[in-house]
N, C-alpha and C. Protein backbone atom coordinates (compact mmCIF):
# COMPACT_ATOMS: atom_id res chain seq x y z
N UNK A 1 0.85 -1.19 0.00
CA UNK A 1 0.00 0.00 0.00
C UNK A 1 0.89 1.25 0.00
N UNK A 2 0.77 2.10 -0.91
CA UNK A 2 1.51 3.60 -1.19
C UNK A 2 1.49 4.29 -0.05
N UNK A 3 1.91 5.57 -0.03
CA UNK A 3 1.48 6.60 1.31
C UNK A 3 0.46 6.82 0.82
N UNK A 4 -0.14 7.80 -0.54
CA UNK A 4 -1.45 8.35 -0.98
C UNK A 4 -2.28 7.41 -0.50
N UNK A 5 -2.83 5.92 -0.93
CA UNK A 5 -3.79 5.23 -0.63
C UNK A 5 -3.60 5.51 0.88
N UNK A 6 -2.85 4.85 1.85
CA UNK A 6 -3.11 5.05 2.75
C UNK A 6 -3.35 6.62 3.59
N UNK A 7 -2.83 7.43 3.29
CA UNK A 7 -3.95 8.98 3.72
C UNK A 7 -4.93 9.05 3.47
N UNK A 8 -5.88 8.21 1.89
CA UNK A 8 -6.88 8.54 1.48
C UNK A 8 -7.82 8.09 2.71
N UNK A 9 -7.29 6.80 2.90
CA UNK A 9 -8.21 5.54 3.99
C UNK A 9 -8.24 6.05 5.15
N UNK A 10 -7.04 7.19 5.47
CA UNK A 10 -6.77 7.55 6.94
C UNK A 10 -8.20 8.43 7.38
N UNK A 11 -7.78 9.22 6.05
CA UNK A 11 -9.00 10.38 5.72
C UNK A 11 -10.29 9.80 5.67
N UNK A 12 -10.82 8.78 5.05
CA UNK A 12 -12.01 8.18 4.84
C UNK A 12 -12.46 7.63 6.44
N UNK A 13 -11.36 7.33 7.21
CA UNK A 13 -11.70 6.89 8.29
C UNK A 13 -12.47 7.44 9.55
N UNK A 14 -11.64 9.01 9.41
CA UNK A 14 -11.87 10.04 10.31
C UNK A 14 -12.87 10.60 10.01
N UNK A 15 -13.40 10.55 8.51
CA UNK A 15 -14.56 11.71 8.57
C UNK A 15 -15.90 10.73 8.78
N UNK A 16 -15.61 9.29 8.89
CA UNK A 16 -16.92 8.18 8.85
C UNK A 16 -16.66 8.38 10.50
N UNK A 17 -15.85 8.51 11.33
CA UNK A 17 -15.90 8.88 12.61
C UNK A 17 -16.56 9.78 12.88
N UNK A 18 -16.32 10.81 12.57
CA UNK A 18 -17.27 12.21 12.63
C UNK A 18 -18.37 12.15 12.41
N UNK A 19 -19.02 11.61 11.55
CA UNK A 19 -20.46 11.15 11.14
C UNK A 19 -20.87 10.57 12.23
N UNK A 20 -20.46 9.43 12.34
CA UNK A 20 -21.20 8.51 13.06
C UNK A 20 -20.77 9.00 14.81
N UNK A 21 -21.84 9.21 15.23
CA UNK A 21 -21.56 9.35 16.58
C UNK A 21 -23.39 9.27 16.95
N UNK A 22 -23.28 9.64 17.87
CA UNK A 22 -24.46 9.80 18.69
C UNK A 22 -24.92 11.39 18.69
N UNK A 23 -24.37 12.48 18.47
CA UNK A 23 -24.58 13.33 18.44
C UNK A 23 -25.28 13.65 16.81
N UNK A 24 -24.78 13.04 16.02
CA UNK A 24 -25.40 13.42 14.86
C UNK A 24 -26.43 12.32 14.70
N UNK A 25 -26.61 10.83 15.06
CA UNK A 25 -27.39 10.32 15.62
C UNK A 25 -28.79 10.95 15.87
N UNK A 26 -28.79 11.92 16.81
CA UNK A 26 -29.86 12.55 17.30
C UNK A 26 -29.91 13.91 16.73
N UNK A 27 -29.33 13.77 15.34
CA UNK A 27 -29.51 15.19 15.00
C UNK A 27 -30.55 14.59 13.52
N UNK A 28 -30.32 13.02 13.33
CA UNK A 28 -30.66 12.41 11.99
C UNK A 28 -32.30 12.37 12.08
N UNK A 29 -32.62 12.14 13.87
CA UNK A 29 -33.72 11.99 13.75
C UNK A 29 -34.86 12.94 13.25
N UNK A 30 -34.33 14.66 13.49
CA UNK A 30 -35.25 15.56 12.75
C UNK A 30 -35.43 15.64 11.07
N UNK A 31 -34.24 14.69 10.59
CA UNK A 31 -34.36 14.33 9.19
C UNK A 31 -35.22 13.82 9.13
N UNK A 32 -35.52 12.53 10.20
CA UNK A 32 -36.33 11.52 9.62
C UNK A 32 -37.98 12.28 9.65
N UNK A 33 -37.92 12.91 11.01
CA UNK A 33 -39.33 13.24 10.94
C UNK A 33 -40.06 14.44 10.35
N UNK A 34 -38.99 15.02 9.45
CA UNK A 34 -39.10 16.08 8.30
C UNK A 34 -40.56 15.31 7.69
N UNK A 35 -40.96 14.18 7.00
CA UNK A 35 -41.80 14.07 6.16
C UNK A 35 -42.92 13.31 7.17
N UNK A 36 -42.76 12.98 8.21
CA UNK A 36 -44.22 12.65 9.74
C UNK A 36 -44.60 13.92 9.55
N UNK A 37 -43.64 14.82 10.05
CA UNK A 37 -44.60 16.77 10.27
C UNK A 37 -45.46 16.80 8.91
N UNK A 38 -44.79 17.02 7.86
CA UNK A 38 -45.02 17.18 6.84
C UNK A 38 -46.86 16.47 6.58
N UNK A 39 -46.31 15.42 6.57
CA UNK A 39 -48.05 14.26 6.18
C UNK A 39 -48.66 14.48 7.23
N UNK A 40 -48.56 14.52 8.47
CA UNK A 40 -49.64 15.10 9.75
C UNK A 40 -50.25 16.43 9.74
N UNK A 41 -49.47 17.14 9.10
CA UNK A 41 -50.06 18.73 9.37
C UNK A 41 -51.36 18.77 8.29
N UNK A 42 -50.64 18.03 7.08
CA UNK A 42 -51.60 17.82 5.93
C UNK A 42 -52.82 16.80 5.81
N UNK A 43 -52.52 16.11 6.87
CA UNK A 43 -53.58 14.93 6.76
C UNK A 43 -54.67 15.21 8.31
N UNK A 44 -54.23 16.58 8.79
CA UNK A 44 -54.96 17.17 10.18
C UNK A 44 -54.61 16.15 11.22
N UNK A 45 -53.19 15.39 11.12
CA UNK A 45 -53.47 14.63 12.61
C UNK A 45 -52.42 15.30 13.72
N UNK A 46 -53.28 16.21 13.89
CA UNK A 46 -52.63 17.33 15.01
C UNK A 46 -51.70 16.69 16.31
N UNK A 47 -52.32 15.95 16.53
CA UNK A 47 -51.43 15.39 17.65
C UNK A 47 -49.87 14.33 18.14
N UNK A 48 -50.11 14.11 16.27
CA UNK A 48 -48.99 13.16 15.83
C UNK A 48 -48.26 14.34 15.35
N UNK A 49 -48.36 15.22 14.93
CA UNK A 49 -47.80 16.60 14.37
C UNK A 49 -46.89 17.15 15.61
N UNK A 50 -47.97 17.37 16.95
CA UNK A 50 -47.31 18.18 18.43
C UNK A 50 -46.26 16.95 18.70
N UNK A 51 -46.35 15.63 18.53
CA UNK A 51 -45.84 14.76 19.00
C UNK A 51 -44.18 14.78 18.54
N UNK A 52 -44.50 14.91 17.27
CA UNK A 52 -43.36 15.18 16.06
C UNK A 52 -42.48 16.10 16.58
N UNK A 53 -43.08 17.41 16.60
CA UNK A 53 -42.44 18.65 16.87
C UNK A 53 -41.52 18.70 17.86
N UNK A 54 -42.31 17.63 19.42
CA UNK A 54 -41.26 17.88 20.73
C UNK A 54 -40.13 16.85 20.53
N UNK A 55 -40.63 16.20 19.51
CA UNK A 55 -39.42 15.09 19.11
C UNK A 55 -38.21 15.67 18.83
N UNK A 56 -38.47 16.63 17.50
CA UNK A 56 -37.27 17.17 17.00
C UNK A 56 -36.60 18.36 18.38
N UNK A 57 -37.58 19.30 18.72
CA UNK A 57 -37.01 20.08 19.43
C UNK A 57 -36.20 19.28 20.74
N UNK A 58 -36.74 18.09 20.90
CA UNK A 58 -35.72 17.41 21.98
C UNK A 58 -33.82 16.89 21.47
N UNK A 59 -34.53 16.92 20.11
CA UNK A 59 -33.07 16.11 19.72
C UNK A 59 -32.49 17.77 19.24
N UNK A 60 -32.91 18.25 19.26
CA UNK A 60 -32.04 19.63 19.07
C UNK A 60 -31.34 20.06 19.44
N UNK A 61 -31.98 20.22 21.15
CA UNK A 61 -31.51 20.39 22.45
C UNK A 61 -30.48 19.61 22.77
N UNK A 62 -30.66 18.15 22.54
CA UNK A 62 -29.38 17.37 22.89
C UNK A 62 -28.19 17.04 21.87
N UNK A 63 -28.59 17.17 20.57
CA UNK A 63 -27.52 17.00 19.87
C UNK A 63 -26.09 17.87 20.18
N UNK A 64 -26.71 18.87 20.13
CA UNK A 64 -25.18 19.80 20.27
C UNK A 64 -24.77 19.65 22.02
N UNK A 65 -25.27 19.22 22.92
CA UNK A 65 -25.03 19.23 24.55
C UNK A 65 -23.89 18.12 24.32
N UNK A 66 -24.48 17.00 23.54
CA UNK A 66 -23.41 15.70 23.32
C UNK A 66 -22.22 15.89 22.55
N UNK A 67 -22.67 16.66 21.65
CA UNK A 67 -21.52 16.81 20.10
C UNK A 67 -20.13 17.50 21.50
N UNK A 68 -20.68 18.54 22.11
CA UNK A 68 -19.73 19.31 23.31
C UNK A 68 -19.10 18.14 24.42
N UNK A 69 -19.95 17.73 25.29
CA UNK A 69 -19.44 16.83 26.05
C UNK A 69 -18.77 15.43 25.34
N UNK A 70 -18.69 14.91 24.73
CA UNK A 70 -18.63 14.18 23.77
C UNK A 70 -16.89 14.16 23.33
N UNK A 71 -16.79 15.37 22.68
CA UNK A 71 -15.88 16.08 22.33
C UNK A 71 -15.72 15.80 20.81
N UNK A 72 -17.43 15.64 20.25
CA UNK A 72 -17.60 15.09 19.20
C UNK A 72 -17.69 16.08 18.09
N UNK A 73 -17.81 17.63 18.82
CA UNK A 73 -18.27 19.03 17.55
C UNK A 73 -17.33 18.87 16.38
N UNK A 74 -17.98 19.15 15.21
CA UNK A 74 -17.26 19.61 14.07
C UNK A 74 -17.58 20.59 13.31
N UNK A 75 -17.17 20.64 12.65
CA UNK A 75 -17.93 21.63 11.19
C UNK A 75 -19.12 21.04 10.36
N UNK A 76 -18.61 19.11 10.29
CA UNK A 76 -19.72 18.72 9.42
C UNK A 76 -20.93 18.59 10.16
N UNK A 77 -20.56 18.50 11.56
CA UNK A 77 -21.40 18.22 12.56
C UNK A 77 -22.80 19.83 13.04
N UNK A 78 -21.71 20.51 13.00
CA UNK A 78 -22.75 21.78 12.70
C UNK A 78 -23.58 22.55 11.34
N UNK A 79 -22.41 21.89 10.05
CA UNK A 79 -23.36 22.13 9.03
C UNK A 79 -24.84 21.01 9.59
N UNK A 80 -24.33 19.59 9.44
CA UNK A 80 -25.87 18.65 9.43
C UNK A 80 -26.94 19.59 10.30
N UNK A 81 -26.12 20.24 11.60
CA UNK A 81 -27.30 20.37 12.55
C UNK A 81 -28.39 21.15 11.88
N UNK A 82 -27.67 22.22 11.06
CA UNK A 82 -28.61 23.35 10.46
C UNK A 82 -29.07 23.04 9.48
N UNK A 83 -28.81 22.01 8.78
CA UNK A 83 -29.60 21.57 7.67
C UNK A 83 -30.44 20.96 8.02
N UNK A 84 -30.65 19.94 8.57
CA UNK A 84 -32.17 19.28 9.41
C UNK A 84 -32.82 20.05 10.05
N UNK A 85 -32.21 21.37 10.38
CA UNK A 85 -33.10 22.14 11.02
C UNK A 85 -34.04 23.18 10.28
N UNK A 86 -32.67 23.37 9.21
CA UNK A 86 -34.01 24.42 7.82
C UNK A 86 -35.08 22.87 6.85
N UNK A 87 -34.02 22.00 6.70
CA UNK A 87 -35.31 21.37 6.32
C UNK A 87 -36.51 20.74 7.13
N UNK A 88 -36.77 20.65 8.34
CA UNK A 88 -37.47 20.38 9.44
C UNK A 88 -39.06 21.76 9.43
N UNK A 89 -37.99 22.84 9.64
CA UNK A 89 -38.78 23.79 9.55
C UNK A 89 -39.63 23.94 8.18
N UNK A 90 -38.70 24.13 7.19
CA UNK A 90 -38.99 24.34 6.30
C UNK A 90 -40.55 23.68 5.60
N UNK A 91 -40.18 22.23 6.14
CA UNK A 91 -41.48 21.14 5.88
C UNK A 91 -42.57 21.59 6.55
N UNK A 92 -42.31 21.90 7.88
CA UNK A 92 -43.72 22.27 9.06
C UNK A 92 -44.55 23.38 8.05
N UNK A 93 -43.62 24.66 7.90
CA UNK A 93 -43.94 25.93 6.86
C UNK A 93 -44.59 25.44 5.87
N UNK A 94 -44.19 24.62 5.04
CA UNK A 94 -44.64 24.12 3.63
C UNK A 94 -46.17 23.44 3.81
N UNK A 95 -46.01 22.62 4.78
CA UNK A 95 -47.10 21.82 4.94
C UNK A 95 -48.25 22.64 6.02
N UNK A 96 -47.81 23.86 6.51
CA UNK A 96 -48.99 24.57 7.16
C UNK A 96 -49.54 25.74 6.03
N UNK A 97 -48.55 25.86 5.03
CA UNK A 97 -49.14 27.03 4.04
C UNK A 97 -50.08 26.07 3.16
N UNK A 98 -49.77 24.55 2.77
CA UNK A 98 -50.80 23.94 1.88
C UNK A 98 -52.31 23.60 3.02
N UNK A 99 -52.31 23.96 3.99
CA UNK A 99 -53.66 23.74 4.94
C UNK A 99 -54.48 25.26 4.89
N UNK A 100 -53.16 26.22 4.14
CA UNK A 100 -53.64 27.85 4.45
C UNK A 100 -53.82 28.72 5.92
N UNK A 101 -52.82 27.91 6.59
CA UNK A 101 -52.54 28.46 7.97
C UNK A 101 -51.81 29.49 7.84
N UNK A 102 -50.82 29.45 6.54
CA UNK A 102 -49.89 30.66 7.17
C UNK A 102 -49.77 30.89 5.53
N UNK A 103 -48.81 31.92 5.77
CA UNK A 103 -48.49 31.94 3.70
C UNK A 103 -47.69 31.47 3.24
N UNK A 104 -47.41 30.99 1.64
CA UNK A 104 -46.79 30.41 1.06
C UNK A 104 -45.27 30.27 0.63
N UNK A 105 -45.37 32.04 1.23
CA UNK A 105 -43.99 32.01 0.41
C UNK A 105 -42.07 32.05 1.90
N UNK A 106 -43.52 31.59 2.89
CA UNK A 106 -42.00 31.60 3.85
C UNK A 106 -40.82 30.11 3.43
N UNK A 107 -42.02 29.13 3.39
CA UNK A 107 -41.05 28.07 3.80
C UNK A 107 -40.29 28.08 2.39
N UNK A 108 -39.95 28.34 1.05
CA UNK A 108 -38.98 28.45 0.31
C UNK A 108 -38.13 29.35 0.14
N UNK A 109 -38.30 30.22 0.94
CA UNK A 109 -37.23 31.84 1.29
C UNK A 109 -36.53 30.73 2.56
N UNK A 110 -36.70 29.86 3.65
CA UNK A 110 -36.19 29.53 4.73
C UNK A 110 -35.04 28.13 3.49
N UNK A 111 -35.02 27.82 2.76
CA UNK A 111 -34.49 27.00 2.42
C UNK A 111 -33.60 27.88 1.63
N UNK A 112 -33.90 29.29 0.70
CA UNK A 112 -33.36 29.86 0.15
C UNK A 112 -31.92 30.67 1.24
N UNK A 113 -32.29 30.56 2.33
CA UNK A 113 -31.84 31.75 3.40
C UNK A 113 -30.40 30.67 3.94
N UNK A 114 -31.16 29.69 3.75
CA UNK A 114 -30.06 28.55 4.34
C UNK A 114 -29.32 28.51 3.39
N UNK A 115 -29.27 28.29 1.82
CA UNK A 115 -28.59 28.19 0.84
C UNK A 115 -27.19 29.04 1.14
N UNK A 116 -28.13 30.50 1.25
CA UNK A 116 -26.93 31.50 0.82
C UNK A 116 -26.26 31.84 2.38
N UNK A 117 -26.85 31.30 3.18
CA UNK A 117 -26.18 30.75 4.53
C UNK A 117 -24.59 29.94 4.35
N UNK A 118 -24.87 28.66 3.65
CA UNK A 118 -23.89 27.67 3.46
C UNK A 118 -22.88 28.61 2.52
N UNK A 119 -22.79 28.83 1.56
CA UNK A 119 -22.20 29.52 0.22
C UNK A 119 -21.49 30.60 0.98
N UNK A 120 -22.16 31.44 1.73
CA UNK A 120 -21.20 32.77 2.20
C UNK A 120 -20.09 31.92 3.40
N UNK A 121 -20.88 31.34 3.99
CA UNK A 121 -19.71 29.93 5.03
C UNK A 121 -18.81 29.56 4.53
N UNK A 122 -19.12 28.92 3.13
CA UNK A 122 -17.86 27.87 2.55
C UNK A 122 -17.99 26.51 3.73
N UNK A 123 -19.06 26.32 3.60
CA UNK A 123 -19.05 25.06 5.09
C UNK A 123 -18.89 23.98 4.12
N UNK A 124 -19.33 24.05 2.94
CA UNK A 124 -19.10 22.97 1.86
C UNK A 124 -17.54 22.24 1.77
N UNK A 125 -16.60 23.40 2.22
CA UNK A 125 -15.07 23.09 2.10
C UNK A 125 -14.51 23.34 3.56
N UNK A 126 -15.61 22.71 4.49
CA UNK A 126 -15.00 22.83 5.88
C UNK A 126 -15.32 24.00 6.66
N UNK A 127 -15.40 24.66 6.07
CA UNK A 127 -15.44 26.36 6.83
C UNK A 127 -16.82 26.07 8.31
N UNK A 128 -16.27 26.51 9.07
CA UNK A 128 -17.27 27.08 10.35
C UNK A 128 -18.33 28.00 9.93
N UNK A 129 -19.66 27.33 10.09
CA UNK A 129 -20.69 28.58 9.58
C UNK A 129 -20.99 29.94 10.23
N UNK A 130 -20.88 30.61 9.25
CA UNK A 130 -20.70 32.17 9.98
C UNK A 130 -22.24 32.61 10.13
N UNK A 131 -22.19 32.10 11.57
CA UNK A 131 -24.16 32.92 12.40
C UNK A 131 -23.61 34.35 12.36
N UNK A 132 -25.22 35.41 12.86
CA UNK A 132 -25.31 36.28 12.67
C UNK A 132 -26.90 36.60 13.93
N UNK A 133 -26.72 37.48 14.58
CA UNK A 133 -27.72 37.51 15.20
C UNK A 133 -29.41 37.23 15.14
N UNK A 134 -29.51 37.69 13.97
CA UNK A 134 -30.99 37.90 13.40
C UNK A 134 -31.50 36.53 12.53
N UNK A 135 -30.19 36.33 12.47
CA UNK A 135 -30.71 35.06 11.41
C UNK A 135 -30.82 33.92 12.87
N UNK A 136 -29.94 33.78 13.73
CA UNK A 136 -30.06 32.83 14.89
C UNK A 136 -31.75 32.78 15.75
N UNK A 137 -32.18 34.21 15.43
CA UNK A 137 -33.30 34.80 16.21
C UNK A 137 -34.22 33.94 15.08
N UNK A 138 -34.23 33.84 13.85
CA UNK A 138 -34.90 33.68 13.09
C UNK A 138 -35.02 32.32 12.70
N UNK A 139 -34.15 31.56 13.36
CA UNK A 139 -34.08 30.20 13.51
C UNK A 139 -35.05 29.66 14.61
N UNK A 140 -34.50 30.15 15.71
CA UNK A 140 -36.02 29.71 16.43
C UNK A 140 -37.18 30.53 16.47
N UNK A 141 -37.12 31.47 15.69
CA UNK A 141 -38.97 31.59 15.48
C UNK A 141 -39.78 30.69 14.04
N UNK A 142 -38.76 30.10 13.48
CA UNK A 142 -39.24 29.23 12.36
C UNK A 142 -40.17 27.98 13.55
N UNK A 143 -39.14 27.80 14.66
CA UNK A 143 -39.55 26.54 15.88
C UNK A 143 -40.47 26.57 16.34
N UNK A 144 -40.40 28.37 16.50
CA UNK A 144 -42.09 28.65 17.41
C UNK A 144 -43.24 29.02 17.01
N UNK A 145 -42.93 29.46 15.39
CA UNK A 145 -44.10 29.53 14.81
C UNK A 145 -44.68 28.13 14.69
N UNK A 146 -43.60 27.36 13.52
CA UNK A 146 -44.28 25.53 13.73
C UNK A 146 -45.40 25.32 15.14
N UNK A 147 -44.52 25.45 16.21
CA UNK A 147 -45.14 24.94 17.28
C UNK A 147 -46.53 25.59 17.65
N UNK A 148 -46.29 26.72 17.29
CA UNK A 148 -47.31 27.91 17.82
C UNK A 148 -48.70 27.26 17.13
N UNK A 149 -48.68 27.01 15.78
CA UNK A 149 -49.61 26.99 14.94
C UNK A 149 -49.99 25.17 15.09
N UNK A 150 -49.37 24.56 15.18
CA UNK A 150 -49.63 22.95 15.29
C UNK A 150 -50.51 22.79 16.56
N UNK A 151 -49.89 23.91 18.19
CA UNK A 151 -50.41 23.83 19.14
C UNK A 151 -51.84 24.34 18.99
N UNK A 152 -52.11 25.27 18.56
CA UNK A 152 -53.11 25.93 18.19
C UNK A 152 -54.71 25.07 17.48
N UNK A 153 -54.13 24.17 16.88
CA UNK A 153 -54.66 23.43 15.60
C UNK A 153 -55.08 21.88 16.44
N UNK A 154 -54.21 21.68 17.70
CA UNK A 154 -54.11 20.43 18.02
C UNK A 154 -55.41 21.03 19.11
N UNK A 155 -55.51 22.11 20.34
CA UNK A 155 -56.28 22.57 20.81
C UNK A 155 -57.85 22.75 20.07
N UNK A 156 -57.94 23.19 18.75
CA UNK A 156 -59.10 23.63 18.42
C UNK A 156 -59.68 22.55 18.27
N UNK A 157 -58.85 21.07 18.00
CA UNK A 157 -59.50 19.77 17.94
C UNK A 157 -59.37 18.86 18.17
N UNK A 158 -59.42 18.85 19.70
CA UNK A 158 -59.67 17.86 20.38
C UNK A 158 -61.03 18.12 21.35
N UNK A 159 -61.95 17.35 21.53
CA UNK A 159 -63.03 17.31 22.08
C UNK A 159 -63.58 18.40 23.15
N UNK A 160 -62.56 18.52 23.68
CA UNK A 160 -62.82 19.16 25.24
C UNK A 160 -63.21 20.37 24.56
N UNK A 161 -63.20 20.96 23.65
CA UNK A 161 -63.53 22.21 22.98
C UNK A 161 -65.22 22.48 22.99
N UNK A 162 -65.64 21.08 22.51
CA UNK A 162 -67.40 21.15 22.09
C UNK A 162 -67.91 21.19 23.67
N UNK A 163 -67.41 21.03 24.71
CA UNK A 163 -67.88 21.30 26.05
C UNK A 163 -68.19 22.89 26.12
N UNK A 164 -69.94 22.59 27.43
CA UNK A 164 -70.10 24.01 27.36
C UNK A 164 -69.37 25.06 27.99
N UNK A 165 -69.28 26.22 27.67
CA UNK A 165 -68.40 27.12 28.68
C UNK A 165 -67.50 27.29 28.30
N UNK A 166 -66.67 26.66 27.17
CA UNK A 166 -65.64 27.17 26.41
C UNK A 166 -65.55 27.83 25.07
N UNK A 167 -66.90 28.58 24.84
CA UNK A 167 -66.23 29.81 23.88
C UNK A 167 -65.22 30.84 24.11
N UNK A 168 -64.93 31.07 25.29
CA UNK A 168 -63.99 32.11 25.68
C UNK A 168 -62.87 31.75 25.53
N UNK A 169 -62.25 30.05 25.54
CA UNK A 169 -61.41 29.63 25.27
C UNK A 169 -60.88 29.45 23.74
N UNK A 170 -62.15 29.08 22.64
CA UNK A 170 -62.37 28.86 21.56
C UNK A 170 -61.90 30.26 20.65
N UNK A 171 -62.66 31.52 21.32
CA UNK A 171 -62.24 32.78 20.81
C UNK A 171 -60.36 33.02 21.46
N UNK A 172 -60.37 32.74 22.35
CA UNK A 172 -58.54 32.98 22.41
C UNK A 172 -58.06 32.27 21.12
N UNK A 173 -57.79 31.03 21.33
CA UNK A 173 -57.39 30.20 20.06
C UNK A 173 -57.33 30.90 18.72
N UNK A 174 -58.48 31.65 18.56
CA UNK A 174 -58.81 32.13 16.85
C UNK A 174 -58.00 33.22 16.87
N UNK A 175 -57.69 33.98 18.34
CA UNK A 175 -56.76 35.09 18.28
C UNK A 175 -55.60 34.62 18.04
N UNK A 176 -55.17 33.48 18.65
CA UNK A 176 -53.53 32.71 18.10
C UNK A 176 -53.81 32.75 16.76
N UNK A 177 -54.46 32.17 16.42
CA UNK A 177 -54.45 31.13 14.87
C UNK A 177 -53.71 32.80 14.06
N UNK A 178 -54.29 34.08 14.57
CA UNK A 178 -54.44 35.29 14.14
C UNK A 178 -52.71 36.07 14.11
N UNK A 179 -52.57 35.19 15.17
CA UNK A 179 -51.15 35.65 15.58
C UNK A 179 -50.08 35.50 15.15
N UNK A 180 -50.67 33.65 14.85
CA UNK A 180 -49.28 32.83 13.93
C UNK A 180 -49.43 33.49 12.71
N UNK A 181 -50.51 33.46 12.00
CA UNK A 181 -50.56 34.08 10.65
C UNK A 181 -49.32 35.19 10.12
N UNK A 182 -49.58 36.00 11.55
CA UNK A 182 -49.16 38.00 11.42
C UNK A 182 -47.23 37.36 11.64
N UNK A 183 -47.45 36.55 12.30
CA UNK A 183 -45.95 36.19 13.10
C UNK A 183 -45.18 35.18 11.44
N UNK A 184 -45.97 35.43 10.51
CA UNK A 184 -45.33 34.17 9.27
C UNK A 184 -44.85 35.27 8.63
N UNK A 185 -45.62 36.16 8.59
CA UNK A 185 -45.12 37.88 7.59
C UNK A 185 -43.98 38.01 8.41
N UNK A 186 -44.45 38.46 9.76
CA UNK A 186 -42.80 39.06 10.10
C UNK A 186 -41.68 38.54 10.05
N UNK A 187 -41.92 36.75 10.34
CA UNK A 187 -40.44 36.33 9.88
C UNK A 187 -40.23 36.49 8.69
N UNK A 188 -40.75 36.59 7.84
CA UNK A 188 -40.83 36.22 6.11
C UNK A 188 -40.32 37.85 6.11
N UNK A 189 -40.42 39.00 6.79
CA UNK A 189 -39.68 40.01 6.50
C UNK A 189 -37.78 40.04 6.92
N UNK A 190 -38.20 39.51 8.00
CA UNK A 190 -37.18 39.24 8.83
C UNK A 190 -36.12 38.41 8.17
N UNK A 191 -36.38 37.62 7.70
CA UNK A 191 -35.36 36.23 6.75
C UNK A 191 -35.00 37.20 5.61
N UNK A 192 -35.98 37.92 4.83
CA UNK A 192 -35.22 38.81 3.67
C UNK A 192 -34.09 39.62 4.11
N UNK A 193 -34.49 40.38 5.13
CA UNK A 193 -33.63 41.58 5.84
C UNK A 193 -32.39 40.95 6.15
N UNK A 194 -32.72 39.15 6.85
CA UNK A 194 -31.33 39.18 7.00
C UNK A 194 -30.42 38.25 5.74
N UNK A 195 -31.30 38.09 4.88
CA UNK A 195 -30.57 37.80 3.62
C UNK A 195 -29.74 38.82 3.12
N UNK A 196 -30.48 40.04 3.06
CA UNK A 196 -29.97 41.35 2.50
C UNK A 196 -28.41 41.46 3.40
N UNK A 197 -28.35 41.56 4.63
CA UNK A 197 -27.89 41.77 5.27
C UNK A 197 -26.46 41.04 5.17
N UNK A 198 -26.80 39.81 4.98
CA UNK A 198 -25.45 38.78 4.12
C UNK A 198 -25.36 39.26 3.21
N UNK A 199 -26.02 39.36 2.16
CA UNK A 199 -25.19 39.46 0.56
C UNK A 199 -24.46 40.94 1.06
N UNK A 200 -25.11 41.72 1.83
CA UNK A 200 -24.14 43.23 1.93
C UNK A 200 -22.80 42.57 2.54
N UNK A 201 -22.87 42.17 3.40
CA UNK A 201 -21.53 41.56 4.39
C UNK A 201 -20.69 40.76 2.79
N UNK A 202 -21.30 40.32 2.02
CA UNK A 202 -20.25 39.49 1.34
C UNK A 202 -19.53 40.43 0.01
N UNK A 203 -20.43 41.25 -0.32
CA UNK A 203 -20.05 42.57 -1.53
C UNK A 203 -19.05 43.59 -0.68
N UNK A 204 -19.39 43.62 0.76
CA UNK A 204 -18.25 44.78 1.17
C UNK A 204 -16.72 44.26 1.84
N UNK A 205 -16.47 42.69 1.49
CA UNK A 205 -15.55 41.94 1.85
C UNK A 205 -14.83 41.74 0.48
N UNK A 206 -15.04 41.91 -0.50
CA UNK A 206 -14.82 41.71 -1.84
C UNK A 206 -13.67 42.90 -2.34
């Protein structure tokens, strides 16, 4: 065996290390349940939807706690995180604008936002992804809108609703439903602004 072959294998070895851990493990699972959110939101089974949601937000929470203690962090390890996380979101968005909960045009600006996320990074060639305040802010309100609007949806239907004495409860709800709506514009302003905000950062580095 040459030196080249063997660096290649050395190399092939270390980065199948990096992959495989437990930290990205529990980062795979919001991959998986990218298309559960997706078919629940659309098929109204609200509760397999809320179920979904605390799923991912649990493995969220722990992926990166482990990737740290672990001493497992990487670069590829933080690109995956954010990619399961725009496509996660992205699906909830997609699949609450085809029910007409919210509007259409967030969840492909959130995949677009991530794009030019990766590209200004260079995370493709290793690079550490370069966050930015607004866009971090804008990451978890993609989480809390999902949640906001699934919670909302899972409340208006389940039984305990048709009991008497809860219109007052029924009318709150319609004020959420009202809220998430207003709260899909503002991120959907918010994600442009901070798109804008990158491509300026990358034209005045040039």
């Amino acid at each position: 065996m040459n030196l080249e072959n063997h660096t290649s294998k050395q190399l092939l070895l270390t980065t199948q290390r990096s992959f495989v851990n437990t930290a990205n493990s529990l980062t795979m699972i919001r991959l998986v349940l990218a298309p559960v959110l997706g078919w629940s939101i659309t098929h109204g089974h609200w509760w397999l939807a809320a179920f979904t949601v605390l799923g991912a937000i649990a493995s969220d929470v722990l992926d990166g706690k482990l990737a740290r203690s672990q001493g497992t962090a990487s670069s590829f390890g933080g690109f995956f995180d954010h990619a399961t996380d725009a496509i996660f979101v992205s699906t909830g968005a997609w699949a609450l604008a085809a029910v007409d909960l919210i509007n259409p045009w967030l969840w492909p600006l959130i995949g677009i936002a991530f794009l030019q996320y990766t590209l200004d990074s260079n995370s493709l060639r290793g690079q550490q992804l370069r966050t930015s305040k607004l866009g971090k802010y804008n990451g978890i309100g993609y989480y809390a809108l999902v949640s906001a609007a699934i919670g909302c949806q899972t409340l208006l239907s389940t039984s305990l609703l048709s009991l008497a004495g809860l219109p007052v409860l029924q009318e709150l709800l319609s004020t959420l439903h009202n809220a998430v709506e207003a709260a899909a514009w503002l991120l959907l302003i918010s994600t442009l602004i901070s798109m804008i905000d990158r491509l300026r950062h990358v034209i005045g580095h040039r």
